[in-house]
C-alpha atoms as a PDB file:
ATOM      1  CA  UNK A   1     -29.353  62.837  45.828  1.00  0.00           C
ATOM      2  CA  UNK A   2     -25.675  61.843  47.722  1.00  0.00           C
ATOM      3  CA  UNK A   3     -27.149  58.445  47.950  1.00  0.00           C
ATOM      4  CA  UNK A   4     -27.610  58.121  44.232  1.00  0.00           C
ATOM      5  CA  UNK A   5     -24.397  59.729  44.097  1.00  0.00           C
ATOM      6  CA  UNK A   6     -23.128  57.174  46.115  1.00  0.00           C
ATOM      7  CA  UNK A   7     -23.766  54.210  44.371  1.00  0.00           C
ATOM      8  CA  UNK A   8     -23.208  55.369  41.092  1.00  0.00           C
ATOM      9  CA  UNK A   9     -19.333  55.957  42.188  1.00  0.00           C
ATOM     10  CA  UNK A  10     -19.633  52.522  43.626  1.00  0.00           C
ATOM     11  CA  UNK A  11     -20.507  51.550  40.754  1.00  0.00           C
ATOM     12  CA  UNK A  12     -17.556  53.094  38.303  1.00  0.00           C
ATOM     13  CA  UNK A  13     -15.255  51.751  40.871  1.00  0.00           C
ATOM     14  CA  UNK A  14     -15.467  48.976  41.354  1.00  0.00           C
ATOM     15  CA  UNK A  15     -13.409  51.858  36.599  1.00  0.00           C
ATOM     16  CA  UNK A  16     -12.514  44.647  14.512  1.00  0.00           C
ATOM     17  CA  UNK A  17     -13.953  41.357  12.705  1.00  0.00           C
ATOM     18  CA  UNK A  18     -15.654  38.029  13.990  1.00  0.00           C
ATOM     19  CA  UNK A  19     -14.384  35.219  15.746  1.00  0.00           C
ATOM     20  CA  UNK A  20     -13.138  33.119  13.297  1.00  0.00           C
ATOM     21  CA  UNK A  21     -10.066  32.303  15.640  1.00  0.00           C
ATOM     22  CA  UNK A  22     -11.660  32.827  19.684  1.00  0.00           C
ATOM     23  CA  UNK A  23      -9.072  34.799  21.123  1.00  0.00           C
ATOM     24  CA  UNK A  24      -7.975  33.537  24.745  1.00  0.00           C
ATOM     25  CA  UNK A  25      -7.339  35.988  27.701  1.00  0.00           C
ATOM     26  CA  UNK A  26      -5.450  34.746  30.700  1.00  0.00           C
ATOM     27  CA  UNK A  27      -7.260  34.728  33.685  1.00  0.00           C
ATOM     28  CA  UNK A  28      -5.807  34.470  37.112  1.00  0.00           C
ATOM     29  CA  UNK A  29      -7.669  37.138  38.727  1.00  0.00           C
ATOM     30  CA  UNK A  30     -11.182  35.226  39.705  1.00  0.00           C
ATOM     31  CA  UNK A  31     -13.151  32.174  40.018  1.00  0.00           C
ATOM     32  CA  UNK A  32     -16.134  30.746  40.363  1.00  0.00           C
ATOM     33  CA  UNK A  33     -17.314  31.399  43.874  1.00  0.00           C
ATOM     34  CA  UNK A  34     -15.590  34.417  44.865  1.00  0.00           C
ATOM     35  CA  UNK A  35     -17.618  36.938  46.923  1.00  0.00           C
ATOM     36  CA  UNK A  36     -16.362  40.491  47.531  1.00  0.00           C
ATOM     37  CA  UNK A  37     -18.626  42.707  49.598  1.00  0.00           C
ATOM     38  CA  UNK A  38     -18.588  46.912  49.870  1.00  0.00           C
ATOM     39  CA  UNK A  39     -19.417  49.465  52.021  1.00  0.00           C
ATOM     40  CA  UNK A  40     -19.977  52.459  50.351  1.00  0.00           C
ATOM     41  CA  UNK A  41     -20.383  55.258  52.684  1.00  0.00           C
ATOM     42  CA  UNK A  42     -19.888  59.191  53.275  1.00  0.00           C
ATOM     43  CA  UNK A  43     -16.782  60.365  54.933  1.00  0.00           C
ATOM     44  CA  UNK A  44     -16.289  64.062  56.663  1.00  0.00           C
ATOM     45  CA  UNK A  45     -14.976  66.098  59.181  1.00  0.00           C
ATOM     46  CA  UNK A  46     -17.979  66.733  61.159  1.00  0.00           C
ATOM     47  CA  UNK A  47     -19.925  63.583  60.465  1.00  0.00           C
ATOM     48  CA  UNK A  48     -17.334  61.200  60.129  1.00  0.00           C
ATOM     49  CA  UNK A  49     -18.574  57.264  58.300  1.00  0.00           C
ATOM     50  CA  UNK A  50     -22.164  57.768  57.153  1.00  0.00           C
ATOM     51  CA  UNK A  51     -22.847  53.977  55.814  1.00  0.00           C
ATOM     52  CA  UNK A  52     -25.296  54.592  52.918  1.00  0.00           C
ATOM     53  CA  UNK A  53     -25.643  50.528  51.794  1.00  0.00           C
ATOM     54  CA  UNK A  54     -23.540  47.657  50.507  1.00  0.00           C
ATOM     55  CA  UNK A  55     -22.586  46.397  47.381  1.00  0.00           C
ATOM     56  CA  UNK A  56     -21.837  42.971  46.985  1.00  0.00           C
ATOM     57  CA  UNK A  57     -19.560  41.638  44.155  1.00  0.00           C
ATOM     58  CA  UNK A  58     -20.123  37.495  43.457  1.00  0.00           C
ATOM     59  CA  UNK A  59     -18.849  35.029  40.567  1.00  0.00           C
ATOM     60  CA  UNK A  60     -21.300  32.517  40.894  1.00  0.00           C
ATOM     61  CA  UNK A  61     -20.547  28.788  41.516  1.00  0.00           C
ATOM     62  CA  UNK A  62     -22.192  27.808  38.492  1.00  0.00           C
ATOM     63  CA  UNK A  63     -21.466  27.281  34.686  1.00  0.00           C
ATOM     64  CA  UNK A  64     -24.615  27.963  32.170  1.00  0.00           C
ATOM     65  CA  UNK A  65     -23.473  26.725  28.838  1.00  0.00           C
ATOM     66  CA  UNK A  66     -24.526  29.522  26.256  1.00  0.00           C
ATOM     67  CA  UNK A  67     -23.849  28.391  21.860  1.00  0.00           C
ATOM     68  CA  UNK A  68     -22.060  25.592  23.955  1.00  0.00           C
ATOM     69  CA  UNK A  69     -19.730  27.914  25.467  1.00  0.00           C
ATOM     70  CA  UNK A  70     -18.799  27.695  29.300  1.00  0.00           C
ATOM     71  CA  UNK A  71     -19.290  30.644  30.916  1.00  0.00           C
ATOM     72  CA  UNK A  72     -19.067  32.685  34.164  1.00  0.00           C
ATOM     73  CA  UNK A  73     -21.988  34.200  35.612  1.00  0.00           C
ATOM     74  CA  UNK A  74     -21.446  37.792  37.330  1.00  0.00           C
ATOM     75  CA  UNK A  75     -23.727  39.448  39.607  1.00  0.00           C
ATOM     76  CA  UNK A  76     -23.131  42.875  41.294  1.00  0.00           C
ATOM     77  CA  UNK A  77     -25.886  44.180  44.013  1.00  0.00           C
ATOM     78  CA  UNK A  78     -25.821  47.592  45.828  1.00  0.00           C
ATOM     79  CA  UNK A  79     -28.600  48.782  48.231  1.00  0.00           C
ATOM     80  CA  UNK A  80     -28.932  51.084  50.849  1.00  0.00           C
ATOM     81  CA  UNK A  81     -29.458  50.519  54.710  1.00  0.00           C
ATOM     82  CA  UNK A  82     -31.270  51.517  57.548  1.00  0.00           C
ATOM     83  CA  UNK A  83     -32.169  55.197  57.690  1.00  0.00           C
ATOM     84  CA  UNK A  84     -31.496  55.747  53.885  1.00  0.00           C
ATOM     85  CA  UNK A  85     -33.972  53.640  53.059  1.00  0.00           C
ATOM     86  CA  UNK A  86     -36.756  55.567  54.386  1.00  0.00           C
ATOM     87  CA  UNK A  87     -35.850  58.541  51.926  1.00  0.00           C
ATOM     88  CA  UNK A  88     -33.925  57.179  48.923  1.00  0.00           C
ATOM     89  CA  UNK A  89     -34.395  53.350  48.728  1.00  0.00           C
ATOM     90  CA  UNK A  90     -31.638  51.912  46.181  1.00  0.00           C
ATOM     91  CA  UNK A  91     -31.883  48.394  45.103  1.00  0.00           C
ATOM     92  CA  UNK A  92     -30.151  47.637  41.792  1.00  0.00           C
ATOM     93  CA  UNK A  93     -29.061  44.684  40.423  1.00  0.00           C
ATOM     94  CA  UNK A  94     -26.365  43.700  37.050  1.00  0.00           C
ATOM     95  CA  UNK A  95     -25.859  40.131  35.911  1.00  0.00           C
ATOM     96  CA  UNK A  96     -23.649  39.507  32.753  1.00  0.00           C
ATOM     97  CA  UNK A  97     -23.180  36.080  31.283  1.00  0.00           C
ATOM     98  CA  UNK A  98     -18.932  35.907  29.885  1.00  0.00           C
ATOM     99  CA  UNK A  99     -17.451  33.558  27.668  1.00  0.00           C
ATOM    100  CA  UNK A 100     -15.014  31.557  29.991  1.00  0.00           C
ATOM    101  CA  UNK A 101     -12.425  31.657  27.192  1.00  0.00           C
ATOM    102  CA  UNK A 102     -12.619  35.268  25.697  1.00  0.00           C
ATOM    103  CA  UNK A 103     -14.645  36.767  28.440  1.00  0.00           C
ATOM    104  CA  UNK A 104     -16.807  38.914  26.055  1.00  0.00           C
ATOM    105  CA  UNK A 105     -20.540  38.820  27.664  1.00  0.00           C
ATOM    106  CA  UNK A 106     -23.095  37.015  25.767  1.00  0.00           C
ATOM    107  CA  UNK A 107     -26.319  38.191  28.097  1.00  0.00           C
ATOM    108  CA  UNK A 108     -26.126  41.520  30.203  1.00  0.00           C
ATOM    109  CA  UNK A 109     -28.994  41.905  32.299  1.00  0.00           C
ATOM    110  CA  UNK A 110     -29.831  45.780  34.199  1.00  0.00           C
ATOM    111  CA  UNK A 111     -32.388  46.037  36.960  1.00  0.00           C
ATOM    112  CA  UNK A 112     -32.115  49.580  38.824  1.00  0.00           C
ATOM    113  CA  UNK A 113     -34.524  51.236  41.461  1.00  0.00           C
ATOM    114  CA  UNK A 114     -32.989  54.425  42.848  1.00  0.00           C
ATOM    115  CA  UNK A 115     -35.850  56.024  44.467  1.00  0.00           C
ATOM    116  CA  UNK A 116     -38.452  55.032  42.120  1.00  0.00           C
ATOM    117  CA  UNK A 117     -36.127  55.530  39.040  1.00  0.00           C
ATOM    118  CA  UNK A 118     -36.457  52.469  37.551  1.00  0.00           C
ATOM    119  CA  UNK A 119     -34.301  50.637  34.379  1.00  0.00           C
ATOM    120  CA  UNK A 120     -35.142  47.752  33.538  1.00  0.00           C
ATOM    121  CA  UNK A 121     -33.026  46.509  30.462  1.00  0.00           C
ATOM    122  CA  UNK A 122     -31.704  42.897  28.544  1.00  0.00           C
ATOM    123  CA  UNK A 123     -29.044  43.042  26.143  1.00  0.00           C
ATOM    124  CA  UNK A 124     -27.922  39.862  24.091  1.00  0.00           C
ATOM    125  CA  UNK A 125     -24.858  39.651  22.124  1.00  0.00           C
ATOM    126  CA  UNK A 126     -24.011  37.610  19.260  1.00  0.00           C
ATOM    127  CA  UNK A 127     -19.916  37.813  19.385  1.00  0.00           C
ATOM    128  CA  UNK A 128     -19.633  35.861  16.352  1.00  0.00           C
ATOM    129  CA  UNK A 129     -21.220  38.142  13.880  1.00  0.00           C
ATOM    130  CA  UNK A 130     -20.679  41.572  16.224  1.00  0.00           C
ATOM    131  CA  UNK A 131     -24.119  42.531  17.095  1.00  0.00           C
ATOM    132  CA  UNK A 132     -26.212  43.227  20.129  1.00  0.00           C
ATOM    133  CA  UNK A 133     -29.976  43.111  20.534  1.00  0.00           C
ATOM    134  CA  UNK A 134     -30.834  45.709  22.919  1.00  0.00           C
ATOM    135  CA  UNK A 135     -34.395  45.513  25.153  1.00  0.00           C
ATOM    136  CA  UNK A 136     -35.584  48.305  27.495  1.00  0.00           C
ATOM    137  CA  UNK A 137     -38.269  46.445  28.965  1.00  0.00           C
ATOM    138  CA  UNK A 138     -39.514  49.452  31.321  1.00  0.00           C
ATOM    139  CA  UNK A 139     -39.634  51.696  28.612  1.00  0.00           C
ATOM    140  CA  UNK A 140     -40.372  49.861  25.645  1.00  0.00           C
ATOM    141  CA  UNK A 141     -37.697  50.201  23.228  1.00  0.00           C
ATOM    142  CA  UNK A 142     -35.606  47.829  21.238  1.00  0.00           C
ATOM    143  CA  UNK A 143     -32.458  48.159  19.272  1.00  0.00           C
ATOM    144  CA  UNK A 144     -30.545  45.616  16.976  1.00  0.00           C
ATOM    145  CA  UNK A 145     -26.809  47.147  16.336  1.00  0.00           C
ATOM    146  CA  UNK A 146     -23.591  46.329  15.248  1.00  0.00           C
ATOM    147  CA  UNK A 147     -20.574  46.662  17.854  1.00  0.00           C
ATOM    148  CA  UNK A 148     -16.978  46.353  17.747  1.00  0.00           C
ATOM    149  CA  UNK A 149     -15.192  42.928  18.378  1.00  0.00           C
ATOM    150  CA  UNK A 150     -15.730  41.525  21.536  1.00  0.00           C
ATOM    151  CA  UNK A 151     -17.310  44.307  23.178  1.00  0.00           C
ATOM    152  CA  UNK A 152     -18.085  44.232  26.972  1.00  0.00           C
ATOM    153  CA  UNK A 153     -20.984  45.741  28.997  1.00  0.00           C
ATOM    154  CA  UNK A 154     -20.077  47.635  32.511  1.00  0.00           C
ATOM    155  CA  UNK A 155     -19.778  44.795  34.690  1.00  0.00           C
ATOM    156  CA  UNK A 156     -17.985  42.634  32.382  1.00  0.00           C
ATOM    157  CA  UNK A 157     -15.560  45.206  31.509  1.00  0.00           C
ATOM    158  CA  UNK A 158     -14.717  45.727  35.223  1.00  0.00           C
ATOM    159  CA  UNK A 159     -13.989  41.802  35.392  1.00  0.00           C
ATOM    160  CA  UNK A 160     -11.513  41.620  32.092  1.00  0.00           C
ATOM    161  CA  UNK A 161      -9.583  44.760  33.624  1.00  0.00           C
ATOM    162  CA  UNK A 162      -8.708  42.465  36.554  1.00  0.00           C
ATOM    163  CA  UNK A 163      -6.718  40.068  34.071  1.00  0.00           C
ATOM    164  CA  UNK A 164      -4.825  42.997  32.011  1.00  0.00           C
ATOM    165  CA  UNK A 165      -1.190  42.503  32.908  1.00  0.00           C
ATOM    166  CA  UNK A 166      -0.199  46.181  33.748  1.00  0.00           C
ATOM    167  CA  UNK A 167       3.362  45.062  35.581  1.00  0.00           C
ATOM    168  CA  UNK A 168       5.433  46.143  32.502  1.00  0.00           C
ATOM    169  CA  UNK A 169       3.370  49.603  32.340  1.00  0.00           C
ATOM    170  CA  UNK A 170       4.852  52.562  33.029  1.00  0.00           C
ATOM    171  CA  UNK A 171       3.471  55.469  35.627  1.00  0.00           C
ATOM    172  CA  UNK A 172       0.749  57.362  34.055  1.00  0.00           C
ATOM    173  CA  UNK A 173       0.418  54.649  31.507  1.00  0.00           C
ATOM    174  CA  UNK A 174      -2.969  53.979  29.924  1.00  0.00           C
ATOM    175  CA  UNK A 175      -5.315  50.733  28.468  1.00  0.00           C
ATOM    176  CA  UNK A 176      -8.571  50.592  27.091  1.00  0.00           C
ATOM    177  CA  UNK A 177     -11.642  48.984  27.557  1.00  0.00           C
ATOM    178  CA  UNK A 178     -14.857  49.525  25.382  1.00  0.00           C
ATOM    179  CA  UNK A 179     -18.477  48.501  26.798  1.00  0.00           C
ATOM    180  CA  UNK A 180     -21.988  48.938  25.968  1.00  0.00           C
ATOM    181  CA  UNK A 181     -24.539  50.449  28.281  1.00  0.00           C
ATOM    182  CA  UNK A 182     -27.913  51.192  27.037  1.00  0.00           C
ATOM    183  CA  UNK A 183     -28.024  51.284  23.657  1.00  0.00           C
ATOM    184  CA  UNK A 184     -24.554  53.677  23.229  1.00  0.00           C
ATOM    185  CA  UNK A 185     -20.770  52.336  22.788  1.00  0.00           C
ATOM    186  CA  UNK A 186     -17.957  53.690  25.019  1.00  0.00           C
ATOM    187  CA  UNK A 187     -14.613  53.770  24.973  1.00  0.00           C
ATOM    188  CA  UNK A 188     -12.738  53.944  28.335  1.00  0.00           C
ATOM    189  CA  UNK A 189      -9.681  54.396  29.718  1.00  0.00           C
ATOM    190  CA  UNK A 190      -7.618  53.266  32.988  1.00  0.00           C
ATOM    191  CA  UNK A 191      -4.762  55.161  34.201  1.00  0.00           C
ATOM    192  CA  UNK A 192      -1.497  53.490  36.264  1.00  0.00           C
ATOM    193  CA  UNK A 193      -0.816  56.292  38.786  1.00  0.00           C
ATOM    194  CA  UNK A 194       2.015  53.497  40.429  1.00  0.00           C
ATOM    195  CA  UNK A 195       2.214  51.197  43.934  1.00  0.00           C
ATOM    196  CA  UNK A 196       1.282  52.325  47.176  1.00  0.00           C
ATOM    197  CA  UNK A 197       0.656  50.469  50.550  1.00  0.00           C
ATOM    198  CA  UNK A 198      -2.815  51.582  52.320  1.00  0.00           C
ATOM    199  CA  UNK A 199      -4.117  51.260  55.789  1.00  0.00           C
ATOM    200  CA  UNK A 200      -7.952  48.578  55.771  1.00  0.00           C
ATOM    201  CA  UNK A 201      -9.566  47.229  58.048  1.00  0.00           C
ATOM    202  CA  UNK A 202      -7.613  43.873  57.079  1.00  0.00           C
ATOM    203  CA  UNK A 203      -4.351  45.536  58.024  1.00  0.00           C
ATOM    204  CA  UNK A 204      -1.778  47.017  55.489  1.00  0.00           C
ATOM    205  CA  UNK A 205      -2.305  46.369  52.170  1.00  0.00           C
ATOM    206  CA  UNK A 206      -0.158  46.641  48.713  1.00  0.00           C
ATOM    207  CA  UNK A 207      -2.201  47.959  46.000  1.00  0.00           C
ATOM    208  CA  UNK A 208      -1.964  49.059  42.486  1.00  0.00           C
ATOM    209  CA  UNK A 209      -2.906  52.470  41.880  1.00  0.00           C
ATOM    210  CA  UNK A 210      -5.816  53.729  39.141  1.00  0.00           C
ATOM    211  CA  UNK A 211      -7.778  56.166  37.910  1.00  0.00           C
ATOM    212  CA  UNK A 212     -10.484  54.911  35.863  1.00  0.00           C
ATOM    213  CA  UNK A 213     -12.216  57.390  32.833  1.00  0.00           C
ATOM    214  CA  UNK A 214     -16.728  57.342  33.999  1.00  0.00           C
ATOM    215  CA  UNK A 215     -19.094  58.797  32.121  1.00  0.00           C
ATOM    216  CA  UNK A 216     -19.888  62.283  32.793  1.00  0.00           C
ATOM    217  CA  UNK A 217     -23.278  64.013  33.016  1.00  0.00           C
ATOM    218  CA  UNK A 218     -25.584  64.674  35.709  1.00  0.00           C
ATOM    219  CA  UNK A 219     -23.205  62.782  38.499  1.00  0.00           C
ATOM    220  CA  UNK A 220     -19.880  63.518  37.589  1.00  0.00           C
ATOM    221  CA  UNK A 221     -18.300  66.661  35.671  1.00  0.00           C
ATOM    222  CA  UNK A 222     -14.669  65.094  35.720  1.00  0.00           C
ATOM    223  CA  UNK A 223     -13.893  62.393  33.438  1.00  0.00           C
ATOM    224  CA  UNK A 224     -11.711  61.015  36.028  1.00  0.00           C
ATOM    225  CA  UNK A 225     -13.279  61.727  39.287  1.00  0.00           C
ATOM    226  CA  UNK A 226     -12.641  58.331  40.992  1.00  0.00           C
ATOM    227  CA  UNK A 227      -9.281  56.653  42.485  1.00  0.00           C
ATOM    228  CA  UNK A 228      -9.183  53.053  43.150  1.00  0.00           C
ATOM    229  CA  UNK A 229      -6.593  51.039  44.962  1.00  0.00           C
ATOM    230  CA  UNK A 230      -6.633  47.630  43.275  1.00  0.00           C
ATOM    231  CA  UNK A 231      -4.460  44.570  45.407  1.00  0.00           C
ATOM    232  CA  UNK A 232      -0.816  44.146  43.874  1.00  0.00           C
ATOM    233  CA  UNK A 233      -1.066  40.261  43.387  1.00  0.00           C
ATOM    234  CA  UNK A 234      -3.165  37.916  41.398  1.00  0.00           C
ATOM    235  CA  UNK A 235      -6.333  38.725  42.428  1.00  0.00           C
ATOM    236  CA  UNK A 236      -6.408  42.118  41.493  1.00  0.00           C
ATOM    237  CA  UNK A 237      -9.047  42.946  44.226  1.00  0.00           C
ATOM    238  CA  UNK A 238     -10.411  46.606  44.335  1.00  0.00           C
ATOM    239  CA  UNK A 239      -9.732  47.372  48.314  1.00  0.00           C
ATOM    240  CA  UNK A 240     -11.022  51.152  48.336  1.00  0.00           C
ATOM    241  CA  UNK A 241     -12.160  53.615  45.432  1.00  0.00           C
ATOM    242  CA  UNK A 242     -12.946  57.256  47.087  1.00  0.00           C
ATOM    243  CA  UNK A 243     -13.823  60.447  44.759  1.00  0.00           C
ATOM    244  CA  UNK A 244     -13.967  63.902  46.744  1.00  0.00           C
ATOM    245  CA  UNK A 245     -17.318  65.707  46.383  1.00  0.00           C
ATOM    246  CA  UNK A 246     -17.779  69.276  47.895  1.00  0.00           C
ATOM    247  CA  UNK A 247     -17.160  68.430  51.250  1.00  0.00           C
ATOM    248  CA  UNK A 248     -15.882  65.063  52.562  1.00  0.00           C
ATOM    249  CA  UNK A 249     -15.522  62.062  50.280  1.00  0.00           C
ATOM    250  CA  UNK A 250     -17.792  59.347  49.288  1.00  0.00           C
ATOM    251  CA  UNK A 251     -15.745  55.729  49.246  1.00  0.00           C
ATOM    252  CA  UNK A 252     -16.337  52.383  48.405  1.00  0.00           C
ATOM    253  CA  UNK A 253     -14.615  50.029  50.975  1.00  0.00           C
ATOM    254  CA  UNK A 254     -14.092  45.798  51.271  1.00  0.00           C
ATOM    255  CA  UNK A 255     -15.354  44.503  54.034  1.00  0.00           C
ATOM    256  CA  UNK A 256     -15.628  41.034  53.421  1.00  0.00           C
ATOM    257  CA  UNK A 257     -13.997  38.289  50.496  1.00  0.00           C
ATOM    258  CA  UNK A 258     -13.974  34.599  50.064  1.00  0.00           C
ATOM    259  CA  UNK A 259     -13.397  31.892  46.954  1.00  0.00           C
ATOM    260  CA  UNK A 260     -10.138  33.903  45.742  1.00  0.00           C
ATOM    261  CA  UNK A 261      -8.466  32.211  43.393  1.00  0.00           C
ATOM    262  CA  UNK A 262      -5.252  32.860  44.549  1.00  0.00           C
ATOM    263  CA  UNK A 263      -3.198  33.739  47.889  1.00  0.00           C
ATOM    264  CA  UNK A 264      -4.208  37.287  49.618  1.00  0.00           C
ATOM    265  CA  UNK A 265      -0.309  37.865  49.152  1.00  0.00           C
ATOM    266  CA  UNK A 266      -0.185  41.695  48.875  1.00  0.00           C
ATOM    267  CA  UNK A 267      -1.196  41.468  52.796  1.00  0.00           C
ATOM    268  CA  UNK A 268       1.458  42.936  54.456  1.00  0.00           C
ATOM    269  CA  UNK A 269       2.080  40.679  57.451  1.00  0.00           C
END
């Protein structure tokens, strides 16, 4: 199961009351239009890069009014390539719909096959009044529940941490994000481990330092298995995320990016 393993690391990389007055978070991280595409791939010793797919990252150049609110539409795809295919196909597939202003999600859309494992799920917020409507289509189940203010699902979240000013935060310093996946409300937190500059296949590279909090279960024992190496400028672009397994690593890597909204400044030329 590395595959599944694979992507579902991928995945956590990439890691009060009603809205009477819309809050407003400051976004200079993304636009519409920006594409960011992964590898995500096995890396040992004796077998060096084993590419198991790609994930692909996009804002879409589009704005879908929702209650009359502008929005931005998300998308996130990973699959697998060549040989994996064969023996553990993985095609899955997250859309969110966020509030341009407040950038809580008002639809969250889940499509996963992972080797005939399929999900299949809708949820609909109503941020005003705090409630979601949960759908599992594949496995028919509904669930209408209250939630706390502006509450995310897992791709939105991963957006809104882009815009969180951490440049006052100190080394091991902390902020949290809660989400809704399934039916079930999380809390998570992010970690500042501090700067570093990394080696890419763009060149050198200035990046903030994380550790993001995952779920844990069947995939992942530690609660913070994953490190991520995030661009130190606007954009707030993760570059790599790896987590060490028994032997070798499995990593997440950019490969390709275009539509940023600001300057690839943290390039070190």
């Amino acid at each position: 199961m590395r595959t599944r393993m694979i992507f579902a690391i991928a995945f956590s990389m990439l890691f009060s009351g009603g809205f009477a007055q819309l809050r407003t978070v400051k976004n200079d991280a993304f636009q519409r239009g920006e594409n960011l595409k992964y590898k995500a791939y096995y890396d040992a010793l004796l077998t060096g890069e084993v590419i198991a797919g790609t994930c692909t990252f996009k804002v879409k150049d589009e704005n879908k009014k929702i209650k009359g609110r502008d929005t931005y539409h998300l998308e996130v795809i990973g699959k697998t390539k060549g040989a994996f295919n064969w023996f553990f196909k993985v095609y899955d597939r997250y859309e969110t719909y966020v509030d341009e202003q407040t950038l809580a999600p008002w639809l969250f859309l889940r499509r996963v096959d992972e080797g005939g494992y399929i999900i299949n799920q809708d949820i609909t917020f109503n941020q005003h009044k705090n409630m979601a409507y949960f759908v599992d289509n594949h496995r028919p189940r509904t669930n209408n529940m209250p939630t706390p203010e502006y509450i995310h699902d897992i791709l939105s979240a991963i957006y809104y941490a882009r815009t969180v000013d951490i440049s006052k935060m100190d080394e091991n310093g902390e902020f949290k994000v809660q989400f809704m996946l399934d039916d079930t409300i999380y809390s998570t937190k992010v970690i500042y481990l501090g700067k570093e500059t990394i080696k890419t296949s763009f060149g050198k590279v200035r990046c903030i330092k994380i550790k993001p909090q995952v779920l844990t279960g069947t995939v992942f024992k530690d609660p913070y298995p994953v490190t991520i190496w995030v661009t130190d400028d606007k954009n707030k672009i993760p570059i790599i995320g790896e987590s060490s397994i028994l032997v070798g690593k499995v990593k997440m890597e950019l490969i390709e990016y275009s539509g940023l909204k600001n300057q690839f400044s943290s390039m070190v030329k």
